[in-house]
Protein backbone atom coordinates (compact mmCIF):
# COMPACT_ATOMS: atom_id res chain seq x y z
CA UNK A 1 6.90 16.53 30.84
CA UNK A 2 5.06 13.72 30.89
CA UNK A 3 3.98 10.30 32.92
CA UNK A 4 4.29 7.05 32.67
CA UNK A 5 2.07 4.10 33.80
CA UNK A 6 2.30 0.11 33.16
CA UNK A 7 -0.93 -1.59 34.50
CA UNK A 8 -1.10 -4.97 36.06
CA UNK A 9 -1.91 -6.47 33.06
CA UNK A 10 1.17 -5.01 31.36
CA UNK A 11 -0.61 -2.33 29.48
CA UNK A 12 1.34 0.90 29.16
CA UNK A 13 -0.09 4.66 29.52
CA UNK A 14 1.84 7.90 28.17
CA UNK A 15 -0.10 11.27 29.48
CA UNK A 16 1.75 14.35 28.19
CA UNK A 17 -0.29 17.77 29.39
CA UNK A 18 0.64 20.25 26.78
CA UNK A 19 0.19 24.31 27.26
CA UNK A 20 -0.47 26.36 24.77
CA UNK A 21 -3.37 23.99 22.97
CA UNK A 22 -6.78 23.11 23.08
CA UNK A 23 -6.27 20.36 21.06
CA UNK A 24 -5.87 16.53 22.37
CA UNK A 25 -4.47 13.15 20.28
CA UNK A 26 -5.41 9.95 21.56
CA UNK A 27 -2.95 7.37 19.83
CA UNK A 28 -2.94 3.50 20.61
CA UNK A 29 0.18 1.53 19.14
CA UNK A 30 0.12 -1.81 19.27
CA UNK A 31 3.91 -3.52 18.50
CA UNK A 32 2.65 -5.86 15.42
CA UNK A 33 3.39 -4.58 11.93
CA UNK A 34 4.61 -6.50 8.81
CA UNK A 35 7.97 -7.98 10.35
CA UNK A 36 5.41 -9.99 12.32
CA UNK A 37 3.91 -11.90 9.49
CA UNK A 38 4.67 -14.83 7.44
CA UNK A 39 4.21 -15.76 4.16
CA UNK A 40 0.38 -16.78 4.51
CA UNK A 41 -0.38 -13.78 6.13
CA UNK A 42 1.92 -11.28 4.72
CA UNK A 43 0.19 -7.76 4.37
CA UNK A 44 -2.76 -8.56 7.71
CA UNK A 45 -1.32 -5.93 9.74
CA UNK A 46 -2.31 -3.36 6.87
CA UNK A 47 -5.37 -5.23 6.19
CA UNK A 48 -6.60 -5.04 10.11
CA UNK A 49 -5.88 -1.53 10.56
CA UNK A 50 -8.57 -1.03 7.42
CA UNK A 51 -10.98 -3.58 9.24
CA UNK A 52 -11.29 -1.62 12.22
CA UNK A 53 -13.45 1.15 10.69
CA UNK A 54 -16.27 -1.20 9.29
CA UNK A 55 -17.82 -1.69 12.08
CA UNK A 56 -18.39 -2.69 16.06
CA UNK A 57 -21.53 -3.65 17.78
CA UNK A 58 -22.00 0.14 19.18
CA UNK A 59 -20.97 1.71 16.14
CA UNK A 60 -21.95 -0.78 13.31
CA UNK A 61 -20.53 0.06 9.78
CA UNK A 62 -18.15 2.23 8.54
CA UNK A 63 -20.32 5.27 8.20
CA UNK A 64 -21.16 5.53 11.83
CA UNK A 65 -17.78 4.95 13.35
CA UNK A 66 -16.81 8.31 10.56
CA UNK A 67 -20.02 9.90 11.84
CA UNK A 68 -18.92 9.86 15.43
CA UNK A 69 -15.63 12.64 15.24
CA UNK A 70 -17.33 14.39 12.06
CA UNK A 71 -19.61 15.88 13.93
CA UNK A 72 -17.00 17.24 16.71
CA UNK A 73 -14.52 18.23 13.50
CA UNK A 74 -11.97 15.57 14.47
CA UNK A 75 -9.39 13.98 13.07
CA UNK A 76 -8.61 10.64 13.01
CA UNK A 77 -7.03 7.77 10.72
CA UNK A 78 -4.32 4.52 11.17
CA UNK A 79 -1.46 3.52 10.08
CA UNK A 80 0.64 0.41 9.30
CA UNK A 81 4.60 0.24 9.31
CA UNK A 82 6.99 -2.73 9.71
CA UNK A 83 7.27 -2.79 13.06
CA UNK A 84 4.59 -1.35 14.81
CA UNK A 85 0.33 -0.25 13.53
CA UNK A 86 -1.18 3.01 15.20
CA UNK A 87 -4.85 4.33 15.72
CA UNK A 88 -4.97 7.85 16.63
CA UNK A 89 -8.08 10.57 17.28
CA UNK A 90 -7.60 14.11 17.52
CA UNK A 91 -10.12 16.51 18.62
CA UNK A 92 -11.32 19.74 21.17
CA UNK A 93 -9.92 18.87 24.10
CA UNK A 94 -13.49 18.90 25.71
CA UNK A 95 -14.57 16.09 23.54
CA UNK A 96 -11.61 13.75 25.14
CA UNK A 97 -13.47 11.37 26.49
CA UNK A 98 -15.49 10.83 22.83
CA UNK A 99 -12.15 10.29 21.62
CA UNK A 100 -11.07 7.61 24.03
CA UNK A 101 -14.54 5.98 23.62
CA UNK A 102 -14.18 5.95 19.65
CA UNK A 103 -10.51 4.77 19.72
CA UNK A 104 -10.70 2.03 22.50
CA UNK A 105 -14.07 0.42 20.44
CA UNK A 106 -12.53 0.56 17.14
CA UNK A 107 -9.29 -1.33 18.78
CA UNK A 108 -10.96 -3.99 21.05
CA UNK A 109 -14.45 -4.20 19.52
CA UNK A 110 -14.41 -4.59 15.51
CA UNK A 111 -16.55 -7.04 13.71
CA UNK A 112 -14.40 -8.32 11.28
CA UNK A 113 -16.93 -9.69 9.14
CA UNK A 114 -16.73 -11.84 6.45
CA UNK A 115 -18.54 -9.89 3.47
CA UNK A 116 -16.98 -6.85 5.03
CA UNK A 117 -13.36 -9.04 4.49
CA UNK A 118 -14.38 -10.05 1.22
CA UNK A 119 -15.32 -6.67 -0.19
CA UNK A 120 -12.08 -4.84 1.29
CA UNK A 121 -9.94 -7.30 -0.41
CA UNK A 122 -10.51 -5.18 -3.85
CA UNK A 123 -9.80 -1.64 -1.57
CA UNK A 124 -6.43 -3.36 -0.65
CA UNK A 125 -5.55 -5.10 -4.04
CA UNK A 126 -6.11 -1.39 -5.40
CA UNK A 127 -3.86 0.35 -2.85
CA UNK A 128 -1.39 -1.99 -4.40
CA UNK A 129 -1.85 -1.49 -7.78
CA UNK A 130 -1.22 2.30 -7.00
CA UNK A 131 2.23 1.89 -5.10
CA UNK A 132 3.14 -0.59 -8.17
CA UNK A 133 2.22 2.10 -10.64
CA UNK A 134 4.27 4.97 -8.51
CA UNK A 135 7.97 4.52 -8.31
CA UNK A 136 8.97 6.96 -6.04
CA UNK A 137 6.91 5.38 -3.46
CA UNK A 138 7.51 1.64 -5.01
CA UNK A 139 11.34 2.03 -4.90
CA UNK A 140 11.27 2.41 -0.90
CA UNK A 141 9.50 -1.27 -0.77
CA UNK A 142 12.52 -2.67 -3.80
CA UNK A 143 14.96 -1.06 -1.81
CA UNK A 144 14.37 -2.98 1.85
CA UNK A 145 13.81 -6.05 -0.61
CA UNK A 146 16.95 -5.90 -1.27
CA UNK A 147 18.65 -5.37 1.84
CA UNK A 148 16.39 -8.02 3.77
CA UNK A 149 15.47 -10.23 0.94
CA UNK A 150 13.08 -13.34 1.38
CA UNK A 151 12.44 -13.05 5.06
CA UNK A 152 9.62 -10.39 6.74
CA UNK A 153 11.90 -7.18 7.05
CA UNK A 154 12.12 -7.73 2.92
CA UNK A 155 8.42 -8.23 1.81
CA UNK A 156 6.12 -5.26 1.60
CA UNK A 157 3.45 -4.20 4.50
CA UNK A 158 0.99 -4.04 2.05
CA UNK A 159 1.45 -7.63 1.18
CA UNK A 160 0.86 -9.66 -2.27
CA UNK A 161 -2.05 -9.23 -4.25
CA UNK A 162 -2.46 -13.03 -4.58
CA UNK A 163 -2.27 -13.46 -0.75
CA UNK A 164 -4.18 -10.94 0.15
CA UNK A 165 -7.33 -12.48 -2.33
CA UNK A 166 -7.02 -15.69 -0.13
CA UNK A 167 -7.44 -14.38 3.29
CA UNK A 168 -10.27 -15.53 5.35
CA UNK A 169 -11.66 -14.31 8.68
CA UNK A 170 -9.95 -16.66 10.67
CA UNK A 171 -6.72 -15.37 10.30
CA UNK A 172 -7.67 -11.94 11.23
CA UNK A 173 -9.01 -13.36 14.74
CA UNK A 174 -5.53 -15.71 15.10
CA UNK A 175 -3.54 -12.53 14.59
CA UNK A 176 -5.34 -10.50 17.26
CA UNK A 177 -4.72 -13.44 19.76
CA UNK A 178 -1.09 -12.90 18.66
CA UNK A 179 -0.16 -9.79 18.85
CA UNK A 180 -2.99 -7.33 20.37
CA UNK A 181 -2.55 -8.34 23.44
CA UNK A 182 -1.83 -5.87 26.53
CA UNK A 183 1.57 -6.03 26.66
CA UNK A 184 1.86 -4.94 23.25
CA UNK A 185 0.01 -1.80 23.58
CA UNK A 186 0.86 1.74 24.09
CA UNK A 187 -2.13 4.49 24.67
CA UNK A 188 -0.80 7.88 24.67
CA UNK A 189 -2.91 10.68 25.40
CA UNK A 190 -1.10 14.25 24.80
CA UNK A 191 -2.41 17.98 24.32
CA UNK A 192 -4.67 20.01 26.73
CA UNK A 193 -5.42 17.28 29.31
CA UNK A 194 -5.21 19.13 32.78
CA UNK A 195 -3.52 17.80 35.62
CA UNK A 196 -2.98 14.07 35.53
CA UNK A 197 -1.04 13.27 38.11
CA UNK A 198 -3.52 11.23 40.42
CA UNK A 199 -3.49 7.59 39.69
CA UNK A 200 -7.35 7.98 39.45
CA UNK A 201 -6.77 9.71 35.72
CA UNK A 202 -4.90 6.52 34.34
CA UNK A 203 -7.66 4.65 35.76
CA UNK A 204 -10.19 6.24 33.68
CA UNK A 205 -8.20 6.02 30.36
CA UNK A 206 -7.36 2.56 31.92
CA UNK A 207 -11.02 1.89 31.98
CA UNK A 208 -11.60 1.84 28.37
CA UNK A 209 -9.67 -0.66 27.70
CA UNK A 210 -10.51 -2.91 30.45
CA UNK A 211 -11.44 -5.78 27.86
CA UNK A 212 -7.93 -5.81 26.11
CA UNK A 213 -6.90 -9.85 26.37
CA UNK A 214 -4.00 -10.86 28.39
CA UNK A 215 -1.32 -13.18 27.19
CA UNK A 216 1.85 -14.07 25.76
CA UNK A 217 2.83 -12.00 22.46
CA UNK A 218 4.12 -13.94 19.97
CA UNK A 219 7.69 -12.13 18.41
CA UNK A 220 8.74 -11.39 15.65
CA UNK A 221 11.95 -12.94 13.10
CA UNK A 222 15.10 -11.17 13.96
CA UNK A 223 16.60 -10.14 10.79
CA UNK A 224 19.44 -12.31 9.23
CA UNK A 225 21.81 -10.37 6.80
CA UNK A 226 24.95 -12.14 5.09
CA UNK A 227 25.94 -9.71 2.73
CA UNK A 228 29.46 -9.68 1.24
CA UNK A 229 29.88 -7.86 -1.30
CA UNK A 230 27.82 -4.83 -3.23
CA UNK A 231 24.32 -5.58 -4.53
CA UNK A 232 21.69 -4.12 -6.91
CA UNK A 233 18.22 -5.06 -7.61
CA UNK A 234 16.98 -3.78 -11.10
CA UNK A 235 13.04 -3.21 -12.26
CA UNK A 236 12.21 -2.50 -15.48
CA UNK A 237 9.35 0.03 -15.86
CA UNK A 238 9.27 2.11 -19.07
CA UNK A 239 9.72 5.54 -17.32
CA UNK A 240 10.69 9.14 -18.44
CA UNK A 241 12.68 9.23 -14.99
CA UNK A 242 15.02 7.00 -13.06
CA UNK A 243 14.56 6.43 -9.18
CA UNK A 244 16.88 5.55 -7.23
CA UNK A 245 17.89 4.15 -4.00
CA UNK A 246 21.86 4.07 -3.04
CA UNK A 247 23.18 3.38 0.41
CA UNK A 248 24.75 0.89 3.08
CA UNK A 249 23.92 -0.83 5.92
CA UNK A 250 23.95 1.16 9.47
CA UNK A 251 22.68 0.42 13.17
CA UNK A 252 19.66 -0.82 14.89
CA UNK A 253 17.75 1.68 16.89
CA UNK A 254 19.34 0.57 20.24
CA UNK A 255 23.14 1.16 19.14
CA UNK A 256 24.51 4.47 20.35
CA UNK A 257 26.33 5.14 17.03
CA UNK A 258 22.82 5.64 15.35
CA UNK A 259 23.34 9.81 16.26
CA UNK A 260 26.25 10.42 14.61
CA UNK A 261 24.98 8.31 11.59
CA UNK A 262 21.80 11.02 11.85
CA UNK A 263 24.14 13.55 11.14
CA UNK A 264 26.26 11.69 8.80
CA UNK A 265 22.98 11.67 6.75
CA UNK A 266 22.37 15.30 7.01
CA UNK A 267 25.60 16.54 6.29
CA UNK A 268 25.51 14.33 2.82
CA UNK A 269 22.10 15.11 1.86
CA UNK A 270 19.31 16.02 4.79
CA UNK A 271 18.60 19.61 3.74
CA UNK A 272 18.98 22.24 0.95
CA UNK A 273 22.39 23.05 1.90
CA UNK A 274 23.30 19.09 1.83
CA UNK A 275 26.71 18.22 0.14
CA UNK A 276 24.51 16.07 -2.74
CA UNK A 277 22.01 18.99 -3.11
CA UNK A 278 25.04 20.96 -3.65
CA UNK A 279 26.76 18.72 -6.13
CA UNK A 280 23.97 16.11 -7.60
CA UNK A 281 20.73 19.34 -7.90
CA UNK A 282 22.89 22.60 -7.85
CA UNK A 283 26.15 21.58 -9.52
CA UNK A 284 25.06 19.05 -12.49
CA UNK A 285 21.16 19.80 -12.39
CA UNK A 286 20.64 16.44 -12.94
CA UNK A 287 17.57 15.95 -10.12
CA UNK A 288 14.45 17.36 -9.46
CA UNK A 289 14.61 15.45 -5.82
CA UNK A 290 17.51 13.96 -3.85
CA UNK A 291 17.69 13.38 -0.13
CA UNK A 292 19.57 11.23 2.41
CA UNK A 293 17.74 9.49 4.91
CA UNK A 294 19.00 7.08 8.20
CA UNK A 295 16.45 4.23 9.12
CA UNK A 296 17.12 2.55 12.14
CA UNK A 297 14.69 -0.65 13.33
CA UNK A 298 15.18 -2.57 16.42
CA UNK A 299 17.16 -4.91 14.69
CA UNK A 300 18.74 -2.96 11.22
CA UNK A 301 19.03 -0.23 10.01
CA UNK A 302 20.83 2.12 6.80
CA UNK A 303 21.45 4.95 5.39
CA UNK A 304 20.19 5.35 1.90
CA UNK A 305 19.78 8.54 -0.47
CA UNK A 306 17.47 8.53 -3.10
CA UNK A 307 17.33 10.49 -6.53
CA UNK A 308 14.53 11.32 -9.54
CA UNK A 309 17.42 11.57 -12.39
CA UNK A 310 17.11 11.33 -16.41
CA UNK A 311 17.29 7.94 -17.55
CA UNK A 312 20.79 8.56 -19.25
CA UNK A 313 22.06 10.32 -16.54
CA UNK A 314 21.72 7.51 -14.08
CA UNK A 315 25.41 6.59 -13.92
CA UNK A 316 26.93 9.83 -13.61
CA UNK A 317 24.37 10.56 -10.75
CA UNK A 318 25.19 7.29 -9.30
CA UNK A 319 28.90 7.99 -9.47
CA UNK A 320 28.56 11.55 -7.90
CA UNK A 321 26.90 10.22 -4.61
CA UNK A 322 29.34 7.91 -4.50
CA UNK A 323 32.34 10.46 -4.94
CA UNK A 324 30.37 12.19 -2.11
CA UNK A 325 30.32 8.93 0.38
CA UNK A 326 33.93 8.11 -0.09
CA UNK A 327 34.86 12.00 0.15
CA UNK A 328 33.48 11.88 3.45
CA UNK A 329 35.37 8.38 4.85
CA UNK A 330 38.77 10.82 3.51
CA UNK A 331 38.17 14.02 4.63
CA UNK A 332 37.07 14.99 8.86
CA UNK A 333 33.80 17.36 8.25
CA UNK A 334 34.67 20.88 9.77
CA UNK A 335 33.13 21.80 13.31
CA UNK A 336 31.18 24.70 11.43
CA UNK A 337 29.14 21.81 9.38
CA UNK A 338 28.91 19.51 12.23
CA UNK A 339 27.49 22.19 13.91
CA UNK A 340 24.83 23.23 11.66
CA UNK A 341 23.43 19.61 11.20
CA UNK A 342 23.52 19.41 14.90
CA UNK A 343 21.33 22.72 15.02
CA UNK A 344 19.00 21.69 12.08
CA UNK A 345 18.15 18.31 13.49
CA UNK A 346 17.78 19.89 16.87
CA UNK A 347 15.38 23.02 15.00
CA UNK A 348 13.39 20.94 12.59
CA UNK A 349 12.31 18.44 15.66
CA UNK A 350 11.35 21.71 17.87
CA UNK A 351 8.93 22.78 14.48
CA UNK A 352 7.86 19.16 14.29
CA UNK A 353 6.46 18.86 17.40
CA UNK A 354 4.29 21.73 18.25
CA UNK A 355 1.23 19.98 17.60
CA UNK A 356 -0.36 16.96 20.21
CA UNK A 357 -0.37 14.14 17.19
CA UNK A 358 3.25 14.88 16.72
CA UNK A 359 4.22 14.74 20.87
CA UNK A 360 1.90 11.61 20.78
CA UNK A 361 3.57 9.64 18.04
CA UNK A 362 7.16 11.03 19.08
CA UNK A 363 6.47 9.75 22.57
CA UNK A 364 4.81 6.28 21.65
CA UNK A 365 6.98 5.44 18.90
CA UNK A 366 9.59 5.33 21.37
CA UNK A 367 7.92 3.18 24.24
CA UNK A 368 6.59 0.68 21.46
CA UNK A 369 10.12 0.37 20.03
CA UNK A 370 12.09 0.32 22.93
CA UNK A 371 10.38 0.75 26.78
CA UNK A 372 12.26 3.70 26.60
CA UNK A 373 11.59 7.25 26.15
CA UNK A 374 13.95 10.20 25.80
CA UNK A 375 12.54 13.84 25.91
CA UNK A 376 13.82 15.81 23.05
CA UNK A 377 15.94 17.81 25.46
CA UNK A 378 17.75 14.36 26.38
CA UNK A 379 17.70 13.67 22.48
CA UNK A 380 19.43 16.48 21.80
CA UNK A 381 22.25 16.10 24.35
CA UNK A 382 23.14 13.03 22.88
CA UNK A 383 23.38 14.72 19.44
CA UNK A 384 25.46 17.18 20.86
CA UNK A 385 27.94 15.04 22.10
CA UNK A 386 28.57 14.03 18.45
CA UNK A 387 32.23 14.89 17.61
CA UNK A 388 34.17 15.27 14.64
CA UNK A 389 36.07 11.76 14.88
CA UNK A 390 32.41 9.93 15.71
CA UNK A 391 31.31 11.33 12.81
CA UNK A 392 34.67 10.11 11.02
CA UNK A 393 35.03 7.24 12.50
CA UNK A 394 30.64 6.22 11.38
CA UNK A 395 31.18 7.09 7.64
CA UNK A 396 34.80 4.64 7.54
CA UNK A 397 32.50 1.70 9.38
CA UNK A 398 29.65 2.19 7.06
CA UNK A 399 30.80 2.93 3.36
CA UNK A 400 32.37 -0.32 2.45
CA UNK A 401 31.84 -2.50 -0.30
CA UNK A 402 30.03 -5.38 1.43
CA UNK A 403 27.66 -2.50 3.19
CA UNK A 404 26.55 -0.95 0.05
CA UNK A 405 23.18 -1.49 -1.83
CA UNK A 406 21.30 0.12 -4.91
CA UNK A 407 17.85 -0.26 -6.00
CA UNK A 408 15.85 1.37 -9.13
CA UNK A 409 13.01 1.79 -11.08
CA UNK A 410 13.94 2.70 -15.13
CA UNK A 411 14.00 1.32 -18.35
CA UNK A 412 16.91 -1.17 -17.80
CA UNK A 413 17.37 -4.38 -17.54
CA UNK A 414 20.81 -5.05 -17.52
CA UNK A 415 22.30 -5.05 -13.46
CA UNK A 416 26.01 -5.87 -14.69
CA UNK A 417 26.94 -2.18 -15.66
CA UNK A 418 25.44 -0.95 -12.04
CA UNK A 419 27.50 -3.68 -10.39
CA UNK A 420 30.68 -2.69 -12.16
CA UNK A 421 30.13 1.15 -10.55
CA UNK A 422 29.39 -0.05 -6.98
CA UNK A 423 32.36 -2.98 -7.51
CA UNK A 424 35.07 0.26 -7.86
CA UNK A 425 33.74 3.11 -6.00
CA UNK A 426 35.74 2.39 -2.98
């Protein structure tokens, strides 16, 4: 169970009391992630979130603010996606209230100051250079790059190293006036909280925040796709091992069709029992790591698998999850497998979140993406009431030519031969 509360100032609060805990996770989302940028800017949302522990007036540098849930043994950190940034502390339930003070000055009352700007710019430059050096996290960022191209669903949240060396402080304030604004926020407080029924409870938490500005948030650019016919994206890397990305298009987070596309993406490759674990790992041995995965943002969203494989084993890997996509737009899945993705979505979400960080950001990520929230229990009904032909009907809408995409990482350099597999698999 929890509650719901949207201020006068348009602020939203999420309380979920949780038995069985003496933990509590304080998480504020704020709807402004990379999709919010534009080219001058592209990578601040990142680059605020590591701002925000260097300092406030009360707590002045970056030791201090750490200082503050060390010595309760909390835990606490941020995080930056494409559509949304998160700060979250999690500690003793008794210490709530240190929590809520730590978070809420962080959020409203950071510095920003300009040697502390400067100096980060080499922290952030070097978080780069990492994900360029790691391809199976770089592929992820080639991958959306090629599905969204040059607009701000296709560039990376971490940004370019060239624009990131030319921010100054000013942007950093502009961007707050933007986007962290009370409309834009969601606080969520979950775990052992008591009884927070009155109205005087979401006053206090209120309370903290009682200098968040008011205003206008500015939005973001809706995605624009004109795809027509198969693409690949290439980068040459002198590697031992191919990664891989292979998938379509699919549905935004607001289109109904998104469950059975869930369980479309289990059934092919979501566990250890997966058809492509079967056939790409168990059959032909030819991955360490393969999965399929279903993204869905408010505005796009795919289904994608993604493979280690031996550099000249890359086509006949390719070819198999292929097979396996157009097997499935042939062939109904039985009830018996339908089933059992239904019950491992349904029992992997139940292990997921037994912990307050995981209600928190399960809750929130919700409310920030949509003003909506479903309990799991409502979740679940709607993945029950996937059938057979839903699932059928999904895979025949999604696997077509001008829906299908492949990025990787490997020592070619040559796109035409990829082209000419993803040209006649269907």
């Amino acid at each position: 169970m929890y509650k719901k509360q949207i201020f006068s100032n348009g602020l939203r609060l999420v309380t979920v009391p949780m038995k069985g805990t003496k933990a509590v996770t304080v998480l504020v989302l704020v709807e402004a992630g990379s999709k919010y940028e534009d080219k001058k800017n592209n990578g601040i949302s990142h680059f605020l979130e590591h701002m925000f522990f260097k300092g406030t007036k009360k707590r002045p540098n970056t030791l201090a603010i750490a200082e503050t849930l060390d010595r309760v043994g909390g835990e606490y950190n941020a995080f930056t996606s494409k559509e949304y940034t998160g700060y979250y502390a999690k500690v003793d339930a008794k210490h709530l209230h240190l929590a809520l003070d730590w978070v809420s000055d962080i959020f409203l009352n950071s510095k920003l100051d300009s040697q502390e700007i400067e100096r980060e710019k080499g922290v952030i430059i070097e978080e780069i250079n990492m994900y360029l050096d790691t391809p199976i996290k770089y592929i992820g960022d080639l991958w959306e790059e090629l599905l969204y191209n040059n607009q701000p669903a296709g560039w990376k949240i971490l940004g370019e190293k060239e624009t990131i060396a030319k921010m100054k402080r000013k942007q950093f304030l502009d961007y707050l006036k933007e986007h962290y604004l009370a409309k834009n926020v969601v606080i969520v407080v979950a775990g052992n909280i008591g009884k927070t029924k009155s109205p005087a409870y979401g006053r206090k938490v209120q309370s903290y925040f009682a200098d968040i500005k008011k205003g206008r948030p500015k939005t973001k650019q809706k995605v624009v796709v004109k795809q027509k016919k198969p693409e690949v994206l290439v980068h040459y890397k002198k590697t031992d091992q191919t990664h891989l990305y292979l998938g379509v298009r699919g549905y935004d987070i607001f289109d109904s069709r998104k469950y059975a596309l869930g369980l479309l993406g289990v059934i092919l490759g979501g566990n250890m029992s997966s058809r492509l674990e079967s056939s790409v790992k168990g059959k032909e041995g030819l991955a360490y790591y393969i999965r399929t995965s279903v993204q869905a943002y408010t505005d796009s969203g795919y289904l994608v698998t993604y493979a280690g494989v031996d550099n000249k084993k890359v086509e006949k890997a390719i070819k198999i999850i292929l097979d396996e996509y157009k097997k499935i737009t042939q062939e109904k899945v039985s009830v018996m497998e339908l089933k059992k993705a239904k019950d491992y979505i349904k029992g992997s979400t139940v292990l997921d979140l037994e912990s307050s960080d995981a209600i928190a950001s399960f809750l929130g990520g919700q409310e920030i993406l949509t003003g909506k929230i479903l309990t799991p229990e409502e979740k679940f009904a709607k993945i029950d009431s996937v059938t057979v032909k839903d699932i059928y009907e999904v895979a025949n809408d999604v696997f077509k030519p001008e829906k299908l995409n492949l990025a990787l990482i490997g020592p070619f350099k040559n796109e035409g031969e990829f082209k000419q597999i993803l040209d006649s698999s269907f």
